[in-house]
N, C-alpha and C. Protein backbone atom coordinates (compact mmCIF):
# COMPACT_ATOMS: atom_id res chain seq x y z
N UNK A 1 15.18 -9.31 -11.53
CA UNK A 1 14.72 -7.95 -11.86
C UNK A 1 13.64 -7.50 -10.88
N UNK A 2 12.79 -8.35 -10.62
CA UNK A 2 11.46 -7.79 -9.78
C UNK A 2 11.90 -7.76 -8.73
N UNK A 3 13.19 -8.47 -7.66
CA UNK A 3 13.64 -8.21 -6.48
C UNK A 3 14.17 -7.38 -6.35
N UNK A 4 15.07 -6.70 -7.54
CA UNK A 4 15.68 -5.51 -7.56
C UNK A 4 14.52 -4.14 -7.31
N UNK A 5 13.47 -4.64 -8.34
CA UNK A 5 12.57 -3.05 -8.12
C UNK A 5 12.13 -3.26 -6.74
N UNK A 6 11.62 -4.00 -6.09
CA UNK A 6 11.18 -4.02 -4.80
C UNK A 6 11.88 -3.70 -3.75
N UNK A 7 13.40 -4.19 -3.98
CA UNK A 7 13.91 -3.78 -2.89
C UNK A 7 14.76 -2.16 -3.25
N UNK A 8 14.66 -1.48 -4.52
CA UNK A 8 15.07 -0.05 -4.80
C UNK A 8 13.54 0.62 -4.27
N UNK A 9 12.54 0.01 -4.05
CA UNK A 9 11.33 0.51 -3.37
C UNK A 9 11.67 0.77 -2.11
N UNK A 10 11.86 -0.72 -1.68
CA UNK A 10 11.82 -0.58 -0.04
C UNK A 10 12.98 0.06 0.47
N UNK A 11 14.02 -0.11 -0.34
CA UNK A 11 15.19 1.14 0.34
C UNK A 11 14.44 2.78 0.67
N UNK A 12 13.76 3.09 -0.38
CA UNK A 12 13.10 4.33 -0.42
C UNK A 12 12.41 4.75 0.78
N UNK A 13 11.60 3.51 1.46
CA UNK A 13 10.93 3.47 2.27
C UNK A 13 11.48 3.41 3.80
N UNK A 14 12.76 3.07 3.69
CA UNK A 14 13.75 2.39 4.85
C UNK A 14 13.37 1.31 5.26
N UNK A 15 12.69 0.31 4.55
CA UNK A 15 12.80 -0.71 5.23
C UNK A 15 13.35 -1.98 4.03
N UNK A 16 14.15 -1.65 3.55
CA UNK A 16 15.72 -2.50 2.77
C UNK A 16 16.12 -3.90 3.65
N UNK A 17 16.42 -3.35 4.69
CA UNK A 17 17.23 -4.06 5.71
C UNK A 17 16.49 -5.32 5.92
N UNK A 18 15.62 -5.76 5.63
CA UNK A 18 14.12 -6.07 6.37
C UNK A 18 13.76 -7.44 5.26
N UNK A 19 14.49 -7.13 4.25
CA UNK A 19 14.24 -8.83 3.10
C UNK A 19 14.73 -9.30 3.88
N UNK A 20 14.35 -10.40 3.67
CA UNK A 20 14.84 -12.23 3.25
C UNK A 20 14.22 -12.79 2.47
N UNK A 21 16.18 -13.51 1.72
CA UNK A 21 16.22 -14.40 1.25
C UNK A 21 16.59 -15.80 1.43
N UNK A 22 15.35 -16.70 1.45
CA UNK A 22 15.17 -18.13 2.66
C UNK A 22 15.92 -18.94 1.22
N UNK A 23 16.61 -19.84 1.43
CA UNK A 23 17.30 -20.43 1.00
C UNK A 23 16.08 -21.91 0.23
N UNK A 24 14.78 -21.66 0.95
CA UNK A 24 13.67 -22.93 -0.39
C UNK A 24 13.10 -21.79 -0.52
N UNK A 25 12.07 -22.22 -1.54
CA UNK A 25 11.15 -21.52 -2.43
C UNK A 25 10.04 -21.29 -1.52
N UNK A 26 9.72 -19.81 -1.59
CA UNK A 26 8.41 -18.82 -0.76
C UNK A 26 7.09 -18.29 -1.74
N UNK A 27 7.18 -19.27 -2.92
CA UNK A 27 6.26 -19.35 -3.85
C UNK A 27 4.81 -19.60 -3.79
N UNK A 28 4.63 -19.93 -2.63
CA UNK A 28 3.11 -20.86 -1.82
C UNK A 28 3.59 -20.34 -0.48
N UNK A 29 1.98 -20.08 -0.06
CA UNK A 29 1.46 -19.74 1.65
C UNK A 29 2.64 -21.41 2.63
N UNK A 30 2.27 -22.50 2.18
CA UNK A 30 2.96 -23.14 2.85
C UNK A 30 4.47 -23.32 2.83
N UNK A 31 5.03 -23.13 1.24
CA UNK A 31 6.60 -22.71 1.34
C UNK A 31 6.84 -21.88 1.79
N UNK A 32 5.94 -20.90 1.91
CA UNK A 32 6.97 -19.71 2.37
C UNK A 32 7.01 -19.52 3.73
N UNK A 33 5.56 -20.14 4.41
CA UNK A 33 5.78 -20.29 6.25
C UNK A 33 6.98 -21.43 6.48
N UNK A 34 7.01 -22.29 5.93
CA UNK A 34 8.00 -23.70 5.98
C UNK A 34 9.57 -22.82 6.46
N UNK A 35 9.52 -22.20 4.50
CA UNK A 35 10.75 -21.15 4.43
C UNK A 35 11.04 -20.40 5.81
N UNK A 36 10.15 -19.66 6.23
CA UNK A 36 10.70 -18.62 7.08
C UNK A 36 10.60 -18.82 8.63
N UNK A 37 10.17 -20.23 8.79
CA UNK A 37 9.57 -20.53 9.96
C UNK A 37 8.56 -20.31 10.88
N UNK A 38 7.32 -19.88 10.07
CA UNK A 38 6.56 -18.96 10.53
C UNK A 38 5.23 -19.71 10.67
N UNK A 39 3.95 -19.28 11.27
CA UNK A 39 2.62 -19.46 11.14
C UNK A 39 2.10 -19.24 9.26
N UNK A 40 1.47 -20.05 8.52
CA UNK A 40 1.29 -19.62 6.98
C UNK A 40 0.30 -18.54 7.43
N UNK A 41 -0.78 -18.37 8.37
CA UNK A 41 -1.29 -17.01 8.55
C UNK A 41 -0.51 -15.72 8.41
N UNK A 42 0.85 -15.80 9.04
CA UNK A 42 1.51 -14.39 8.82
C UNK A 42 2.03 -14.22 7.53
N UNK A 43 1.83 -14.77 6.79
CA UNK A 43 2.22 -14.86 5.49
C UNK A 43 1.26 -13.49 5.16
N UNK A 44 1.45 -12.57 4.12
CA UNK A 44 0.65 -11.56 3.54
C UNK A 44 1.01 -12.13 1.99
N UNK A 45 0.21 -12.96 1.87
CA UNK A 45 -0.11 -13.18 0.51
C UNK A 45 -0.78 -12.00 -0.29
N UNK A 46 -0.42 -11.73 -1.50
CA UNK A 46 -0.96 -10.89 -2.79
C UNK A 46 -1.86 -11.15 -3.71
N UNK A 47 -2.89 -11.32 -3.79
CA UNK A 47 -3.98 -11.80 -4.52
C UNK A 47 -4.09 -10.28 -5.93
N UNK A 48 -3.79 -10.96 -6.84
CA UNK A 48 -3.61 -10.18 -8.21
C UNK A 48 -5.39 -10.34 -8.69
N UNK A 49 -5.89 -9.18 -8.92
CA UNK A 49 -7.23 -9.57 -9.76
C UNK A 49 -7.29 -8.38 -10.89
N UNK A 50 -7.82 -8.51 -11.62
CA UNK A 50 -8.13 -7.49 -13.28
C UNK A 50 -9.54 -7.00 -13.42
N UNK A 51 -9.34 -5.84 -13.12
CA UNK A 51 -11.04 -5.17 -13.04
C UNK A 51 -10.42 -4.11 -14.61
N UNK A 52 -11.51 -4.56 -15.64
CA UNK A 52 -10.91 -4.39 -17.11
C UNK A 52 -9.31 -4.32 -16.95
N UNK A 53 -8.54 -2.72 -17.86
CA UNK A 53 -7.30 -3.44 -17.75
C UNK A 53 -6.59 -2.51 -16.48
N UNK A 54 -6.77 -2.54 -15.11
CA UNK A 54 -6.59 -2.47 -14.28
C UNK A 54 -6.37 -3.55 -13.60
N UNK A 55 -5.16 -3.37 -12.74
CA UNK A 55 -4.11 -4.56 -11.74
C UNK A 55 -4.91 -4.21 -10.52
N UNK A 56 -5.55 -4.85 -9.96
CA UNK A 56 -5.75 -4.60 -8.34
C UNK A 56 -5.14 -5.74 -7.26
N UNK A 57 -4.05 -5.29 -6.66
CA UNK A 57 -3.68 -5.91 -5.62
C UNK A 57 -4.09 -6.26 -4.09
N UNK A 58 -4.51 -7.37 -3.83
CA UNK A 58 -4.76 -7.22 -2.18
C UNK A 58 -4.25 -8.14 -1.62
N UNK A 59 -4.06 -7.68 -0.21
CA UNK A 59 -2.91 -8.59 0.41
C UNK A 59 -3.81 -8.99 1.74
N UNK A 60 -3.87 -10.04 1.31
CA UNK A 60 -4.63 -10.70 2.44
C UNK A 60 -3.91 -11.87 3.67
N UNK A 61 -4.03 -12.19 5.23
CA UNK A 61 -3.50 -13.00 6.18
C UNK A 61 -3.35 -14.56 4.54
N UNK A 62 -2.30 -15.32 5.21
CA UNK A 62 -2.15 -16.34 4.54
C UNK A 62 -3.10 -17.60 4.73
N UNK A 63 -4.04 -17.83 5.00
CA UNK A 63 -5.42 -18.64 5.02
C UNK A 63 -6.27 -18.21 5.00
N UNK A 64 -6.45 -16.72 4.50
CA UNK A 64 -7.56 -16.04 3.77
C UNK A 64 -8.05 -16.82 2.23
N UNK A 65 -9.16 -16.47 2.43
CA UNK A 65 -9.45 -16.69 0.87
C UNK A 65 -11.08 -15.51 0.37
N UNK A 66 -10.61 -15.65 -0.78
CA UNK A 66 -11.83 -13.91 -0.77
C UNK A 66 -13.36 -14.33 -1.16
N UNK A 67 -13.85 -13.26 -0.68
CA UNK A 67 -15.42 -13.47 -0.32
C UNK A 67 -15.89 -13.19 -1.60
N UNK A 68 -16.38 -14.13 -2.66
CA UNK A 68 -17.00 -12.94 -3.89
C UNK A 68 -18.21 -12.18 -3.41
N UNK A 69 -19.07 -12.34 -2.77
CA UNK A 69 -19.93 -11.24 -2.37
C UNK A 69 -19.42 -10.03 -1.77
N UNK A 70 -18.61 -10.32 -1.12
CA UNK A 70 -18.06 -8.75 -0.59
C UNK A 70 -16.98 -8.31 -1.44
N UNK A 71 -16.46 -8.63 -2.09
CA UNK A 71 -15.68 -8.39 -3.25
C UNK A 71 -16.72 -7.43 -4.19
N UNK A 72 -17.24 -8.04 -4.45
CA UNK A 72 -18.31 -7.16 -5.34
C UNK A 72 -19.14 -6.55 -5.04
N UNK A 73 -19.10 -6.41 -3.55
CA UNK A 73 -20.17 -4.96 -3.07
C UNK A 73 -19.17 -4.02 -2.59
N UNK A 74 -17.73 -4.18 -2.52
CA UNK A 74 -16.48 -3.37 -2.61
C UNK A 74 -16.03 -2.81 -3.46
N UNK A 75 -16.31 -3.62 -4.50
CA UNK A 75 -15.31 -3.41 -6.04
C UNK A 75 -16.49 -3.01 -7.04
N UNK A 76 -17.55 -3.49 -7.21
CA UNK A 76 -18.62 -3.09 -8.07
C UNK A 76 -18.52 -4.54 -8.96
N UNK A 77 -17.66 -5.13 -8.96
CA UNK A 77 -17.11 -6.57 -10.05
C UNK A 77 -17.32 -7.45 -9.52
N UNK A 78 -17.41 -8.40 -10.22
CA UNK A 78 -16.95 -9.90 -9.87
C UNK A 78 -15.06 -9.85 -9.74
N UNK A 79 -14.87 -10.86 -8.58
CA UNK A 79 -13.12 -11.39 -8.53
C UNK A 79 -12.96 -11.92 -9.70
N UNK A 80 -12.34 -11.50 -10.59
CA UNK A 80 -11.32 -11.94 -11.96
C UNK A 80 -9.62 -11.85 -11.37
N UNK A 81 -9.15 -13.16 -11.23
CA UNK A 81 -7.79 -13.10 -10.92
C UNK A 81 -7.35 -12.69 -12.08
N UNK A 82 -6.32 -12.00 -12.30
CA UNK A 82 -5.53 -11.66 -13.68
C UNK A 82 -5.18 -13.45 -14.10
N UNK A 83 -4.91 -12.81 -15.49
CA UNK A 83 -4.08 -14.59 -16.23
C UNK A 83 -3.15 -14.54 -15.92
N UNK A 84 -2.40 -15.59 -15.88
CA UNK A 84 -1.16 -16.12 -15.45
C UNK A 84 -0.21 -15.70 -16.51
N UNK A 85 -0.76 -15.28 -18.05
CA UNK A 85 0.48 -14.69 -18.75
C UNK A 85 0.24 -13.12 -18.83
N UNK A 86 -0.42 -12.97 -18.25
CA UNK A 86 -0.38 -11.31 -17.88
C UNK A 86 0.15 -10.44 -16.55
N UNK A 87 0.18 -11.40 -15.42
CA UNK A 87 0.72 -10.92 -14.11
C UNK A 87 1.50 -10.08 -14.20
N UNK A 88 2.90 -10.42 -14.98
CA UNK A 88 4.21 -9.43 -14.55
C UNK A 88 4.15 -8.34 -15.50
N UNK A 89 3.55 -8.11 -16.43
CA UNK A 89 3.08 -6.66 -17.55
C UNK A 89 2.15 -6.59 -16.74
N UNK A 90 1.12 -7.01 -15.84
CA UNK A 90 -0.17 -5.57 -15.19
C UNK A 90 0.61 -5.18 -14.09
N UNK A 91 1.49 -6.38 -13.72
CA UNK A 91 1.54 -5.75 -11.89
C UNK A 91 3.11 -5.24 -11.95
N UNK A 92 4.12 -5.90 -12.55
CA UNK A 92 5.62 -5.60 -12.30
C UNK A 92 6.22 -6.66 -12.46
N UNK A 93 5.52 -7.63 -11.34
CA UNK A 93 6.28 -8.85 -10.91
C UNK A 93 5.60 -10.12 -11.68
N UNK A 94 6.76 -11.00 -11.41
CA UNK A 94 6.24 -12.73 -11.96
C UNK A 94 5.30 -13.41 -11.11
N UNK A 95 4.81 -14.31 -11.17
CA UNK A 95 3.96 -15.33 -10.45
C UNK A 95 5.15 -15.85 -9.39
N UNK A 96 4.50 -15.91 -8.52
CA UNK A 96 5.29 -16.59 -7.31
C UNK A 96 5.73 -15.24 -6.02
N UNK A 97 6.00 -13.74 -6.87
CA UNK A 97 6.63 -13.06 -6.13
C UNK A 97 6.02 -11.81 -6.02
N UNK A 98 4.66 -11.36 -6.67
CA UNK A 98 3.87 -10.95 -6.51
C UNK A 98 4.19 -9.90 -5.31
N UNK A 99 3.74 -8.96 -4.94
CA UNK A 99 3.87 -7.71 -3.74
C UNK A 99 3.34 -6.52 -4.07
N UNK A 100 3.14 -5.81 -3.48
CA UNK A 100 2.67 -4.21 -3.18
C UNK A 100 3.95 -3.61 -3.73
N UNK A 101 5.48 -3.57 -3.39
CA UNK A 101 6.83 -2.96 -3.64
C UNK A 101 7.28 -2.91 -4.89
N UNK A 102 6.94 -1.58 -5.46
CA UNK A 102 7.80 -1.21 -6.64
C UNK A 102 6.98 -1.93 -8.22
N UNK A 103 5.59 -1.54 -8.24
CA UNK A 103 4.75 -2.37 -8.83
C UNK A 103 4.52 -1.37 -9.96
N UNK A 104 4.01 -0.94 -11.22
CA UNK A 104 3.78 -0.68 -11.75
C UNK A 104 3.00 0.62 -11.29
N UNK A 105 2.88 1.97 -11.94
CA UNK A 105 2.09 2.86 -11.51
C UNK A 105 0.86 3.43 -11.63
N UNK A 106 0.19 2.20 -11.74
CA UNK A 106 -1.13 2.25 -12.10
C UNK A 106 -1.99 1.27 -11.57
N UNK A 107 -1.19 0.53 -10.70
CA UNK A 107 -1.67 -0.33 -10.19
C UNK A 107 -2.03 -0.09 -8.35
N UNK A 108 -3.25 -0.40 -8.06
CA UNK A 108 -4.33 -0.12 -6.69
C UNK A 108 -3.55 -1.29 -5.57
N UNK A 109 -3.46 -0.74 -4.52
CA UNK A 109 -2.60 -2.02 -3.59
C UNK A 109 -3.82 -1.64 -2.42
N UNK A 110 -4.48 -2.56 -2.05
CA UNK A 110 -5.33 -2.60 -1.00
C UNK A 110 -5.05 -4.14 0.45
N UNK A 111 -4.92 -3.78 1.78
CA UNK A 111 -5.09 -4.21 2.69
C UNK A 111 -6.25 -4.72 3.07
N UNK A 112 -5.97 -6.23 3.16
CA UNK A 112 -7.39 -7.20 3.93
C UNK A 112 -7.21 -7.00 5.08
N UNK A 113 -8.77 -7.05 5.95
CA UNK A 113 -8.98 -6.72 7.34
C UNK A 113 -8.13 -7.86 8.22
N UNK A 114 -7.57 -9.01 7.40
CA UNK A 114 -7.16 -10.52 7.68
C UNK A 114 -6.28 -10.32 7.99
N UNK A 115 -5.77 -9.51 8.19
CA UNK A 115 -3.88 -9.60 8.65
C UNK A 115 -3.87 -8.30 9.56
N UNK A 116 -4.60 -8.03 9.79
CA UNK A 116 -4.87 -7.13 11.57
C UNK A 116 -4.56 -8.32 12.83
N UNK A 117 -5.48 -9.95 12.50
CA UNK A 117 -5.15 -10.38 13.59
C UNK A 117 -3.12 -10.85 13.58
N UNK A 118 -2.31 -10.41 12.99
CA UNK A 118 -1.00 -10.74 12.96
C UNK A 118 -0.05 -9.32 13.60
N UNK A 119 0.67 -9.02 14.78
CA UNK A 119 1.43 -8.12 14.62
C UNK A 119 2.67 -8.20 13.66
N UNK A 120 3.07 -9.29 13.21
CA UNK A 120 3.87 -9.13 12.34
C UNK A 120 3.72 -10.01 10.73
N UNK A 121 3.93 -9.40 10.00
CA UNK A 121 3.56 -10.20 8.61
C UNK A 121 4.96 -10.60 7.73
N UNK A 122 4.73 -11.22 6.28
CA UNK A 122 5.56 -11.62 5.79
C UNK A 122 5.10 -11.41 3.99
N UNK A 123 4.70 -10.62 3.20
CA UNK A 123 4.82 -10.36 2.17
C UNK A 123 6.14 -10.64 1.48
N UNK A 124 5.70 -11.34 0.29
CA UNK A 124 7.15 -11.52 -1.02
C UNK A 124 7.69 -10.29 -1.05
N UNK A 125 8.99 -10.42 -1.96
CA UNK A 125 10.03 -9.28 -1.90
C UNK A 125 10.34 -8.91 -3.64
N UNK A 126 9.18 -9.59 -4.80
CA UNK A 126 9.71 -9.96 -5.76
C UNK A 126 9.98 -10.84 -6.28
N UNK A 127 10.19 -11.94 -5.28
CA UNK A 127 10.57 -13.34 -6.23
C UNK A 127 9.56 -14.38 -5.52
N UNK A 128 10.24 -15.82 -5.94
CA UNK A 128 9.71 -16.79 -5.28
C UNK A 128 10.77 -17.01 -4.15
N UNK A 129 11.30 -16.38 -4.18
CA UNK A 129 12.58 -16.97 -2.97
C UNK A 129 12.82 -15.53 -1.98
N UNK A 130 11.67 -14.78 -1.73
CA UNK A 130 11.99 -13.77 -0.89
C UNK A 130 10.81 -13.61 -0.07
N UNK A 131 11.43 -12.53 0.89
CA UNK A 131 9.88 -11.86 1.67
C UNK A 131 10.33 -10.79 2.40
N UNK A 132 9.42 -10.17 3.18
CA UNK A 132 10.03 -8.65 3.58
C UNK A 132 9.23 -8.58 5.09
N UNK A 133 9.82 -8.70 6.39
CA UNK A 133 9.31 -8.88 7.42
C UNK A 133 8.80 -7.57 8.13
N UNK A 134 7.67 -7.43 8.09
CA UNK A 134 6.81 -5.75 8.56
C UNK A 134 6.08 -6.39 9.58
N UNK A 135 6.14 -5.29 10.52
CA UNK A 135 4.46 -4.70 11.34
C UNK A 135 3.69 -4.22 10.55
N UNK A 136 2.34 -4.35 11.07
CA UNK A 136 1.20 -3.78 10.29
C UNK A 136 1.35 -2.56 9.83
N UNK A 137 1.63 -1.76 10.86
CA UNK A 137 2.07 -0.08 10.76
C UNK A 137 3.10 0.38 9.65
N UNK A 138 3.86 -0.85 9.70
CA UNK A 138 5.11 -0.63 8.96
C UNK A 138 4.44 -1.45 7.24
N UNK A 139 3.72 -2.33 7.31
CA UNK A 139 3.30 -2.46 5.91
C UNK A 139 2.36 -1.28 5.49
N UNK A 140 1.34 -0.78 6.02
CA UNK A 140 0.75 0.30 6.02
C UNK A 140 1.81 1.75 5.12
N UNK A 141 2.53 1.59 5.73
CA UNK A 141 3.86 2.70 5.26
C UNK A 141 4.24 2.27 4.22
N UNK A 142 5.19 0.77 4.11
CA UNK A 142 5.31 0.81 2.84
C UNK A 142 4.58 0.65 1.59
N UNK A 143 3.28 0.03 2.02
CA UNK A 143 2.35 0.49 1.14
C UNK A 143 1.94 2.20 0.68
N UNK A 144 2.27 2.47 1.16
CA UNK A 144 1.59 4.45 0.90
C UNK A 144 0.16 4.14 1.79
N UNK A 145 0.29 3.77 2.78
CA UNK A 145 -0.96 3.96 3.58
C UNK A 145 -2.22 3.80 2.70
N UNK A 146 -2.34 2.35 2.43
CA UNK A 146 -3.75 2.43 1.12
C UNK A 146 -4.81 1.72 2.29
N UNK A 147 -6.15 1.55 1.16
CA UNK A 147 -7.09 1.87 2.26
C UNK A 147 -7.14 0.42 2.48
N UNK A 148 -7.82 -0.04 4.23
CA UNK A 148 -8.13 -1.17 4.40
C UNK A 148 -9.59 -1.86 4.03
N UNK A 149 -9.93 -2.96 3.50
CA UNK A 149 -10.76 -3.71 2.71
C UNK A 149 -10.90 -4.72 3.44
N UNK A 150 -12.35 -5.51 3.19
CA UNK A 150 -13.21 -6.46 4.49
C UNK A 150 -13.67 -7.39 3.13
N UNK A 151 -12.59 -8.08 2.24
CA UNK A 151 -13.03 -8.63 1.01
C UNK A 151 -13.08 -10.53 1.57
N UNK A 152 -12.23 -11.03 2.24
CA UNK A 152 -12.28 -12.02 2.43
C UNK A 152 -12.76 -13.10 3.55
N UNK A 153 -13.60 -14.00 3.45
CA UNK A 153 -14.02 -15.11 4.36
C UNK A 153 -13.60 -15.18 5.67
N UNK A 154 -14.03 -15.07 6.73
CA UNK A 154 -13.69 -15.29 8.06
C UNK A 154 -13.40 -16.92 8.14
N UNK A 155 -12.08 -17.11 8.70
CA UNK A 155 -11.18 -17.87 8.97
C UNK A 155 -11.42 -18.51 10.43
């Protein structure tokens, strides 16, 4: 179901063409570079957090990890990851497949400064067994051009 909304998203967007589905599990920064053959940096991992009952998504390079001080001079909060039995009712999707594509409409999708150093990235598609291969420019787009954020640890 969640690969379906993502990819009736990304058709919208024109960039459909552009999944893969890797034949192991893209559930983890390291399965899913393994999976796709890639650096786990180009990975655009989705970091789910719950500011009350608000979903905030950010997609940070794949060996990011987030700064709580700048998190909270960004956000006004402390980082609260959502619970693990709440993910797919705040955001759309299940654990593992997590994304910006076709997410619930109330939910905030924000860009880490961490995946500037990548021209090309690798965000899930919906599942644990997908991903959706963008340029920055081109995640930018299918995101709705949301704003870029300086939340996580220099690498």
């Amino acid at each position: 179901m969640s690969l379906e909304k993502a990819r009736t998203y990304l058709e919208s967007k024109g960039f459909a063409d552009r999944i893969i589905i890797p034949e192991h599990s893209s559930a983890t920064v390291s399965e899913a570079a393994q999976a796709l053959g890639c650096e786990p940096g180009m990975i655009a991992k989705t970091l789910s957090f719950a500011q009350e009952d608000k979903a905030v998504l950010i997609l940070a390079e794949g060996m990011a990890r987030i700064d709580n001080r700048k998190y909270k001079d960004r956000f006004g909060c402390k980082a609260k990851m959502i619970p693990a039995d709440r993910v797919e009712d705040m955001t759309g999707h299940e654990i593992g497949g997590v994304c910006p594509f076709g997410v619930n409409e109330d939910v905030e999708v924000y860009l880490d400064v961490s995946l500037k150093k990548h021209e090309t990235v690798y965000p899930a598609a919906g599942t644990d067994h997908s991903a959706v291969r963008l340029g920055i420019a081109e995640l930018e787009e299918c995101c709705g051009y949301p704003e870029w954020v300086d939340v996580c640890k220099q690498s």
